[in-house]
C-alpha atoms as a PDB file:
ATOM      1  CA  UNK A   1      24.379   1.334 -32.937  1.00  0.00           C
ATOM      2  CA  UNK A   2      27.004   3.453 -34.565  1.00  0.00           C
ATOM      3  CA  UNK A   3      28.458   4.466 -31.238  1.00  0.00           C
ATOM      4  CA  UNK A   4      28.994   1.169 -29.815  1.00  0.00           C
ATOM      5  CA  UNK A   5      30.717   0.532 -33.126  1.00  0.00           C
ATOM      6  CA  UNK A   6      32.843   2.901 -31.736  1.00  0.00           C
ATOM      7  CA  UNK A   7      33.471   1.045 -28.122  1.00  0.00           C
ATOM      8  CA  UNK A   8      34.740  -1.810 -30.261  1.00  0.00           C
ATOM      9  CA  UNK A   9      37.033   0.383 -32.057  1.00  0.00           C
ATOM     10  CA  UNK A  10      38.593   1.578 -28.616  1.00  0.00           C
ATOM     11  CA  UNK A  11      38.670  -1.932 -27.018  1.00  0.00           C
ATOM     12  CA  UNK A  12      42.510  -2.773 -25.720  1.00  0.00           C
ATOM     13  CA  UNK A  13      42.821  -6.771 -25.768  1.00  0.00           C
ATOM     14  CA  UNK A  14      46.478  -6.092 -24.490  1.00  0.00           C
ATOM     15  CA  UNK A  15      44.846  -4.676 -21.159  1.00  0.00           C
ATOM     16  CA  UNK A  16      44.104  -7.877 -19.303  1.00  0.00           C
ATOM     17  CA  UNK A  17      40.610  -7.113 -18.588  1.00  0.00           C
ATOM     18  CA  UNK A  18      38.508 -10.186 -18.561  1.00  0.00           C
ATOM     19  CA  UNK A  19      36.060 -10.428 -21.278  1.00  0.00           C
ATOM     20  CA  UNK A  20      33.079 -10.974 -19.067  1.00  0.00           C
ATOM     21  CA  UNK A  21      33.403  -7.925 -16.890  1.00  0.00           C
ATOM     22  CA  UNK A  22      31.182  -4.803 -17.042  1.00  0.00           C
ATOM     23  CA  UNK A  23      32.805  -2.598 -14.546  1.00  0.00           C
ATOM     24  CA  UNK A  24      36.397  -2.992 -13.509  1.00  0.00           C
ATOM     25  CA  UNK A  25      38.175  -1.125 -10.930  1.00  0.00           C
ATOM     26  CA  UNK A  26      42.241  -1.383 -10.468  1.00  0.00           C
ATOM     27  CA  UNK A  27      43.655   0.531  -7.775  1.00  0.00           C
ATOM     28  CA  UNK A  28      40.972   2.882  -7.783  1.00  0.00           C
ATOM     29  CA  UNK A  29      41.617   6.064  -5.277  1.00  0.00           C
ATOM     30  CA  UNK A  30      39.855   9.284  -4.752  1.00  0.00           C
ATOM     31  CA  UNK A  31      39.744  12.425  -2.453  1.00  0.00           C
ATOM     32  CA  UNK A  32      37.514  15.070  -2.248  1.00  0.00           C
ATOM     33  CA  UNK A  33      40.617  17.103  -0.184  1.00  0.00           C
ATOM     34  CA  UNK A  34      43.777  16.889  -0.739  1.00  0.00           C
ATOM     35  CA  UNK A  35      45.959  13.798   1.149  1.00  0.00           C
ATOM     36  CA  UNK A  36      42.136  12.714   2.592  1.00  0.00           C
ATOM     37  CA  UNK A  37      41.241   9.787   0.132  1.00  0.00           C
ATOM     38  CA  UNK A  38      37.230   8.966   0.976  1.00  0.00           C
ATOM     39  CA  UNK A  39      38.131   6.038  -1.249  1.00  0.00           C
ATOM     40  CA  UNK A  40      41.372   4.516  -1.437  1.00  0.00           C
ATOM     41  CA  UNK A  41      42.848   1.446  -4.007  1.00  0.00           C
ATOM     42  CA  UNK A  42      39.742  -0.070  -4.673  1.00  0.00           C
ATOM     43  CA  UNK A  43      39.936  -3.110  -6.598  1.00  0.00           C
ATOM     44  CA  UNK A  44      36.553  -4.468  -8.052  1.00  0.00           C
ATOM     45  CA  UNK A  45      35.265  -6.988 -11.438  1.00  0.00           C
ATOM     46  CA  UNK A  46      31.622  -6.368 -11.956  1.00  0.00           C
ATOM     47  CA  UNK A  47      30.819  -9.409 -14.416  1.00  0.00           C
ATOM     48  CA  UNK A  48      28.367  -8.456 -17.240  1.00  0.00           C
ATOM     49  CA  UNK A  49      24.620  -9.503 -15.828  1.00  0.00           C
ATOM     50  CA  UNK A  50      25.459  -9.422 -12.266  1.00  0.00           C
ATOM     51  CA  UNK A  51      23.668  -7.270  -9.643  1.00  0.00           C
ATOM     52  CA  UNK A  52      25.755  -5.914  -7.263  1.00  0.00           C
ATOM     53  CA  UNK A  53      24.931  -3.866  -4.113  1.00  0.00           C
ATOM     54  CA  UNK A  54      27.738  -1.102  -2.338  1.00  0.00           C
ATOM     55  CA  UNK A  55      26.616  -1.322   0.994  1.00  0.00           C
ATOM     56  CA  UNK A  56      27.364   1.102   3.784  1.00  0.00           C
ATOM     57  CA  UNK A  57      26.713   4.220   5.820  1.00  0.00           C
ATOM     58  CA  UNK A  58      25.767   8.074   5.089  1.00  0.00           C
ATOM     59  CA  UNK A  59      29.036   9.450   3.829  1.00  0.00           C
ATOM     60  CA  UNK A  60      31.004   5.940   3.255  1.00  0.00           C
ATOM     61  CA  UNK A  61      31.817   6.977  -0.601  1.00  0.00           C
ATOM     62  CA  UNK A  62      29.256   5.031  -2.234  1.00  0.00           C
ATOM     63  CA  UNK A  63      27.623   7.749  -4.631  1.00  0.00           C
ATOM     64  CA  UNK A  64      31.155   8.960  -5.124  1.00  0.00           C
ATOM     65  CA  UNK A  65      32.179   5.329  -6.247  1.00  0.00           C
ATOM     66  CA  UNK A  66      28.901   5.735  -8.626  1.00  0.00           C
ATOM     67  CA  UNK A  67      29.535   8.712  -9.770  1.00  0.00           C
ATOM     68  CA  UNK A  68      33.207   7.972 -11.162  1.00  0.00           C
ATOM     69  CA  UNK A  69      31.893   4.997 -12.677  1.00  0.00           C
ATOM     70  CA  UNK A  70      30.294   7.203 -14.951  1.00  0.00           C
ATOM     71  CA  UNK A  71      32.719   9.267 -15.361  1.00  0.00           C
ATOM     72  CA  UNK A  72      31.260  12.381 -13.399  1.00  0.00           C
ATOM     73  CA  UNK A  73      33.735  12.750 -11.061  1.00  0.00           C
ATOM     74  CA  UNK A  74      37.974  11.886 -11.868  1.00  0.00           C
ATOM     75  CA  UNK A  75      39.703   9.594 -10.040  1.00  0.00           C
ATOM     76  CA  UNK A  76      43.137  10.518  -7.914  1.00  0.00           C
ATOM     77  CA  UNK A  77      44.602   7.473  -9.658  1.00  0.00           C
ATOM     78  CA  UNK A  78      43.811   4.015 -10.520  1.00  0.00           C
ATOM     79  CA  UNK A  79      41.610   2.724 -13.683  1.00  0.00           C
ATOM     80  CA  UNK A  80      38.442   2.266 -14.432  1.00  0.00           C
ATOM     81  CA  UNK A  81      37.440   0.144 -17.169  1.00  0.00           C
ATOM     82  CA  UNK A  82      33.892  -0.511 -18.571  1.00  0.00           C
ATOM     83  CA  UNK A  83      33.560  -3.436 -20.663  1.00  0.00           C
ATOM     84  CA  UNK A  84      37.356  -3.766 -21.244  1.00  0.00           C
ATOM     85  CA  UNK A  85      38.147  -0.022 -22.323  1.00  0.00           C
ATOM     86  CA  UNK A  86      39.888   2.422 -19.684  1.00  0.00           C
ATOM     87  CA  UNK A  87      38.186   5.372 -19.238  1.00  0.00           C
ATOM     88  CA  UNK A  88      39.801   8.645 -20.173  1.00  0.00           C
ATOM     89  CA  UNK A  89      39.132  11.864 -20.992  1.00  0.00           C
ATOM     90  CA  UNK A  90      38.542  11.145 -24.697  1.00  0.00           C
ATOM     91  CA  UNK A  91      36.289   8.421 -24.266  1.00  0.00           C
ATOM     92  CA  UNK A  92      34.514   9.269 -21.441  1.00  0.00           C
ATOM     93  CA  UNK A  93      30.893  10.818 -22.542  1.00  0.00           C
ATOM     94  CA  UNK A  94      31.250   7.816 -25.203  1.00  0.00           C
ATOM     95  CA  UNK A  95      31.364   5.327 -22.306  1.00  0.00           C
ATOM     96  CA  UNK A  96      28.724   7.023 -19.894  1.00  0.00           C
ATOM     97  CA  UNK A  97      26.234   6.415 -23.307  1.00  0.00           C
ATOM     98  CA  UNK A  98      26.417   2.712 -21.789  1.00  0.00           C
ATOM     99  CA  UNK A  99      25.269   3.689 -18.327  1.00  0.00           C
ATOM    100  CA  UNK A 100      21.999   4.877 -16.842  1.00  0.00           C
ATOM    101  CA  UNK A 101      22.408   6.952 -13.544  1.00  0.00           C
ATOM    102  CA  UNK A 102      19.347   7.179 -11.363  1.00  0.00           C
ATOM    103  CA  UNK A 103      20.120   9.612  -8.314  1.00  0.00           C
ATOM    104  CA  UNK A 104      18.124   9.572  -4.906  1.00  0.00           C
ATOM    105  CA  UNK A 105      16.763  12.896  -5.365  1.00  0.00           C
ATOM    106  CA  UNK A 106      14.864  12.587  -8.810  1.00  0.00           C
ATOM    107  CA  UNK A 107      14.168  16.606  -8.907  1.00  0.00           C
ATOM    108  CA  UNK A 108      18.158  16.723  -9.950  1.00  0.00           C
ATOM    109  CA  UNK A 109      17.356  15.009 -13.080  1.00  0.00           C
ATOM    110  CA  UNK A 110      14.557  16.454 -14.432  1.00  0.00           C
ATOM    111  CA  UNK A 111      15.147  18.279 -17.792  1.00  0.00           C
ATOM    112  CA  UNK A 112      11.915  18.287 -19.828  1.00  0.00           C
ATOM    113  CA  UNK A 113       8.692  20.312 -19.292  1.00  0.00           C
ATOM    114  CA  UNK A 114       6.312  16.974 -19.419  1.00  0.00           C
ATOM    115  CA  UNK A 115       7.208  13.118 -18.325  1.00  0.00           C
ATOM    116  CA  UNK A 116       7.198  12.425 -21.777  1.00  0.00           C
ATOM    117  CA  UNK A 117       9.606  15.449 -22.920  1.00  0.00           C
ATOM    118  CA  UNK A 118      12.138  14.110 -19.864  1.00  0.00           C
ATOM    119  CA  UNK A 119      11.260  10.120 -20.650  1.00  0.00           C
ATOM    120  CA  UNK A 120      12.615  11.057 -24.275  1.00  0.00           C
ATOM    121  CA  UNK A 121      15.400  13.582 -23.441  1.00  0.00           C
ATOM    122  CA  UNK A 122      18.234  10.829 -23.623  1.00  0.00           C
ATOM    123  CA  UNK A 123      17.218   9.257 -27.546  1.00  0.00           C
ATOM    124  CA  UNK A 124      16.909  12.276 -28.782  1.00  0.00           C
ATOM    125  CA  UNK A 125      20.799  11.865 -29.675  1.00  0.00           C
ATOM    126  CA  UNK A 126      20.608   8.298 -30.727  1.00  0.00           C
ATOM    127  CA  UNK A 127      19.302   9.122 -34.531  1.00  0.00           C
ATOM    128  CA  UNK A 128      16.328   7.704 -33.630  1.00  0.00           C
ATOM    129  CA  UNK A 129      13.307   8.355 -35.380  1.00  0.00           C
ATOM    130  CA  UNK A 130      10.263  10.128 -33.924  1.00  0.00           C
ATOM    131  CA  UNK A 131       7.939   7.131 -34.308  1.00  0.00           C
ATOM    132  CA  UNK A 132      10.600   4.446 -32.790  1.00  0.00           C
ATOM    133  CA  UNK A 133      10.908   7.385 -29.950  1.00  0.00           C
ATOM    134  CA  UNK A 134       7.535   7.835 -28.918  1.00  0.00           C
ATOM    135  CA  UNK A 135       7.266   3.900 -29.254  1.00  0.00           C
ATOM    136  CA  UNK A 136      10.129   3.759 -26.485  1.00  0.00           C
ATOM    137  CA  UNK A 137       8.577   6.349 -24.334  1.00  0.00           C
ATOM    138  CA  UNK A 138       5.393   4.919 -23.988  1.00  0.00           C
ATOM    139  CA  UNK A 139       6.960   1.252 -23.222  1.00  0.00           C
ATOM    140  CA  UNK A 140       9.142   2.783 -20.375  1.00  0.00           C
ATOM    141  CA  UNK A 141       6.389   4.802 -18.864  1.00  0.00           C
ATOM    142  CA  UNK A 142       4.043   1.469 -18.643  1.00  0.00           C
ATOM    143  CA  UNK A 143       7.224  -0.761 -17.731  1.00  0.00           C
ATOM    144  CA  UNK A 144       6.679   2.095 -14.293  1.00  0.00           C
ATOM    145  CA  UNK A 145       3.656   2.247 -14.513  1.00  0.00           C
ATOM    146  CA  UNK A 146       3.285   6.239 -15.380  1.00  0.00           C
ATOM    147  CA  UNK A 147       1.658   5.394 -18.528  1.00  0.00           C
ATOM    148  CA  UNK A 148      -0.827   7.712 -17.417  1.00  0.00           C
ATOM    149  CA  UNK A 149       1.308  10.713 -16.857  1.00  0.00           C
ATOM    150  CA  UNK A 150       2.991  11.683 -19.877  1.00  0.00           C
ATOM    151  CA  UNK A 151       1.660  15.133 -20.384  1.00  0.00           C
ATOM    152  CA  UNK A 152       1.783  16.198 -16.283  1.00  0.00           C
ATOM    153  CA  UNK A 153       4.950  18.397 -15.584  1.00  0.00           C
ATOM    154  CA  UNK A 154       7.257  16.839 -13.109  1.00  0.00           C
ATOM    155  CA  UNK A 155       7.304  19.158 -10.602  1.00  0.00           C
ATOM    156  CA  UNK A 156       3.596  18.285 -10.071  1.00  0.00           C
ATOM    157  CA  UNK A 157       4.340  14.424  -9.370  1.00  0.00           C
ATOM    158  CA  UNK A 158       4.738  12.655  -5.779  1.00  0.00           C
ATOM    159  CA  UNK A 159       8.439  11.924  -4.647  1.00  0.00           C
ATOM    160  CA  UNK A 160       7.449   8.275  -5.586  1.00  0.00           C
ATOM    161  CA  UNK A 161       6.344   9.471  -9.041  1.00  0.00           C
ATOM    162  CA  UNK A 162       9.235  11.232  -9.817  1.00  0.00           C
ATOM    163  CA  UNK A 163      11.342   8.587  -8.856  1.00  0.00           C
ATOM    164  CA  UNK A 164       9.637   6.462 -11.221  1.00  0.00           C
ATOM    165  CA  UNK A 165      10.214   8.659 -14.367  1.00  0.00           C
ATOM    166  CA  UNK A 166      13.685   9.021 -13.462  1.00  0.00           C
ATOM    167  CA  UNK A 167      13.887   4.925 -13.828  1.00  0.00           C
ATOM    168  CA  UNK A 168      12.058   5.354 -17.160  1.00  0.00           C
ATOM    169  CA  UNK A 169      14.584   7.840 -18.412  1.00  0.00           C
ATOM    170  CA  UNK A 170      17.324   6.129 -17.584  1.00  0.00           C
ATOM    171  CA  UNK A 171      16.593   2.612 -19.189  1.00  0.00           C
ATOM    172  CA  UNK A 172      14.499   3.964 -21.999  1.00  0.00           C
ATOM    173  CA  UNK A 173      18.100   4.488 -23.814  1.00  0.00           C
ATOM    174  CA  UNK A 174      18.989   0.946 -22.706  1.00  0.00           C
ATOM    175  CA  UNK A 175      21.836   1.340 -21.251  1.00  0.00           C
ATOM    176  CA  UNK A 176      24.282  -2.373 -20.536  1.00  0.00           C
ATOM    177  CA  UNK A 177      24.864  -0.857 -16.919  1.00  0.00           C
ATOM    178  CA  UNK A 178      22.104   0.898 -14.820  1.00  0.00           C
ATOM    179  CA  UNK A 179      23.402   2.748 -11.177  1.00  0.00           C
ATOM    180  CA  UNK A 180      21.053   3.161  -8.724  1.00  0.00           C
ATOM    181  CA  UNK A 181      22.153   5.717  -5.998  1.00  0.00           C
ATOM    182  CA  UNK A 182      20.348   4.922  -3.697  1.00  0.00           C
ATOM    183  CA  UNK A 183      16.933   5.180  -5.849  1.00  0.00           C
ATOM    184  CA  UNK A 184      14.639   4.525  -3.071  1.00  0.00           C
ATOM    185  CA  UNK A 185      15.848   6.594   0.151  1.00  0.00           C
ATOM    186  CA  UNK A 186      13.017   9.707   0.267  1.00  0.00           C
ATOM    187  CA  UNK A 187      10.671   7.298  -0.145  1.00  0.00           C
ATOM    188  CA  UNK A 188       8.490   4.971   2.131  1.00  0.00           C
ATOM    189  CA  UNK A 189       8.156   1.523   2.011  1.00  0.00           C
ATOM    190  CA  UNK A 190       5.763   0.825  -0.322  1.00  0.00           C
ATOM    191  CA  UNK A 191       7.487   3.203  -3.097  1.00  0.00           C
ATOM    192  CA  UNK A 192      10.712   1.484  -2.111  1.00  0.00           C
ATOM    193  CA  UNK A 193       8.940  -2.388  -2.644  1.00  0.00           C
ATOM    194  CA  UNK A 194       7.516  -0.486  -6.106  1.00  0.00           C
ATOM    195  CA  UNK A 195      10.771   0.582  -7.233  1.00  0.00           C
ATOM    196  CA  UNK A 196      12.074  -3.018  -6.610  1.00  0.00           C
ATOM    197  CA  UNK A 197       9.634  -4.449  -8.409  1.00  0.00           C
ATOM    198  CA  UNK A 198      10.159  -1.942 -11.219  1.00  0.00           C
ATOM    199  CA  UNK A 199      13.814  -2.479 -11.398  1.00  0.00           C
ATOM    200  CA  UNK A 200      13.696  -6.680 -11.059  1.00  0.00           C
ATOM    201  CA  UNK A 201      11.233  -6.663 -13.983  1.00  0.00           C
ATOM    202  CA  UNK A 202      13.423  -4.523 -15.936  1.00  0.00           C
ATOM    203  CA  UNK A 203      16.547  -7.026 -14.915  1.00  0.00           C
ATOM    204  CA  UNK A 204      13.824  -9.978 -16.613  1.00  0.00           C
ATOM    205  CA  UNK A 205      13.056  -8.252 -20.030  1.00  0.00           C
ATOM    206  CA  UNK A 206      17.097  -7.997 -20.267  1.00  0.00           C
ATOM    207  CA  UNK A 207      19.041 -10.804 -18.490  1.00  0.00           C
ATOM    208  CA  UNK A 208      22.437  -9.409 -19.872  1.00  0.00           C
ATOM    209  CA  UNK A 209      21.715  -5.807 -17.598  1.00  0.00           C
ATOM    210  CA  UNK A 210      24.804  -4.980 -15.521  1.00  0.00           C
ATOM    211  CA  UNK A 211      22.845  -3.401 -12.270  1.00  0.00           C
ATOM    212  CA  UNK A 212      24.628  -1.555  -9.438  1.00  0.00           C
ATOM    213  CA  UNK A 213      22.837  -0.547  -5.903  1.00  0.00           C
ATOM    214  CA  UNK A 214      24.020   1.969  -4.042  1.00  0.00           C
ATOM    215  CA  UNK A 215      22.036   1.938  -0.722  1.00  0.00           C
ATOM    216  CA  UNK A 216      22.470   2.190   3.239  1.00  0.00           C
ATOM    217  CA  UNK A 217      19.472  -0.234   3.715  1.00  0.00           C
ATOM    218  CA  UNK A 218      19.929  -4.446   3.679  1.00  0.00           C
ATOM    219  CA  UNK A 219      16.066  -4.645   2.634  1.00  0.00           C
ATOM    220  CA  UNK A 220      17.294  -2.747  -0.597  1.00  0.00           C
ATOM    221  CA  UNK A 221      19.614  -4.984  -1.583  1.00  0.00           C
ATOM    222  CA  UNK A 222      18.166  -8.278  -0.734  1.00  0.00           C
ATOM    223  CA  UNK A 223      17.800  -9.127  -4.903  1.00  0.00           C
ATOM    224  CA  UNK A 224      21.703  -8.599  -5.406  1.00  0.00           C
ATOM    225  CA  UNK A 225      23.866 -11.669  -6.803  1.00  0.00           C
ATOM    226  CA  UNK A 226      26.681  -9.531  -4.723  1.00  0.00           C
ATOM    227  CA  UNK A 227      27.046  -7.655  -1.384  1.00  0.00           C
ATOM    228  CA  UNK A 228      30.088  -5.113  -1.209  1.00  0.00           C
ATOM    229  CA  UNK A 229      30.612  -2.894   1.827  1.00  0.00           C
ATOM    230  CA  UNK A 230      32.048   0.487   1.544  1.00  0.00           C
END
């Protein structure tokens, strides 16, 4: 893809980043107020492939860390590096076009008016043709099983439901690294097993898929190479 042609272009060999990693945090420190860092010199490799869970409790700083992965929110100081090029605020948005985010609370990420309007909301900047498109769309919404569903408007869809689009969104531009914040916390136990299942079949159709679990609960992230508290 043209844009990862790009990535290359923007790759520093002189930065001492190991070639494996996906994610890579140096010093990494951030604070909501001023002199109160919520996370403070955190130093982390994420190797490309591995599945790593951020463990910890309600208001530890684990959707923050997520959300400065991809480049949401700006670190105090420190780096962060995804596959061996520093973010900054010129390559950011070209770096978070490697990275699917999947929030807890899907209705935040809901753009189009169908499942298959918000499915395809992501390739529609990829040059990607209309039949290749709709090909994609439909293969994400069976990979979740919302095959079924592509002409019912969101905001008509169970919590589980919706969480299950949001998944489909978010890998149907196949993204190297997929964030889950904490994907399956409004739902019960048998949508969280479902979105397990969802997610570990994804990790089989591509091997080389960089996953990171942000969750409270063990159970979650019992399929993790990885266990990191925060």
């Amino acid at each position: 893809m043209k844009n990862k042609a790009k990535l290359s272009e923007l790759l520093k060999k002189e930065n001492n980043i190991p070639k494996d990693s996906a994610v890579y945090l140096k010093d990494l420190t951030f604070s909501y107020e001023k002199n109160h860092p919520i996370l403070k010199k955190i130093n982390l490799d994420i190797k490309k492939g591995q599945v790593v869970a951020f463990i910890g409790h309600n208001g530890s700083g684990k959707s923050t860390l997520a959300k400065l992965i991809d480049g949401i929110l700006i670190q105090d100081s420190g780096d962060i590096a995804i596959f061996q090029t520093i973010m900054n605020d010129n390559n950011a948005l070209l770096l978070r076009e490697h990275i699917g985010l999947v929030f807890q609370n899907p209705d935040s990420q809901f753009i189009g008016a169908t499942v298959e309007d918000d499915i395809a909301f992501g390739l529609e900047n990829q040059n990607m043709s209309q039949v290749e498109m709709q090909k994609r769309v439909i293969e994400c919404a069976e990979l979740v099983g919302m095959e079924n569903y592509l002409k019912s408007e969101p905001s008509n869809l169970s919590g589980g439901q919706k969480q299950r689009v949001a998944i489909a969104g978010a890998i149907a531009r196949k993204p190297e690294i997929l964030i889950l914040d904490e994907a399956g916390a409004m739902l019960d136990p048998k949508g969280k097993i479902a979105i397990r299942n969802i997610i570990k079949k994804e990790k089989e159709l591509n091997p080389d898929l960089t996953i990171i679990l942000i969750t409270h609960e063990l159970e979650e992230a019992y399929d993790a190479d990885l266990f990191l508290g925060i």
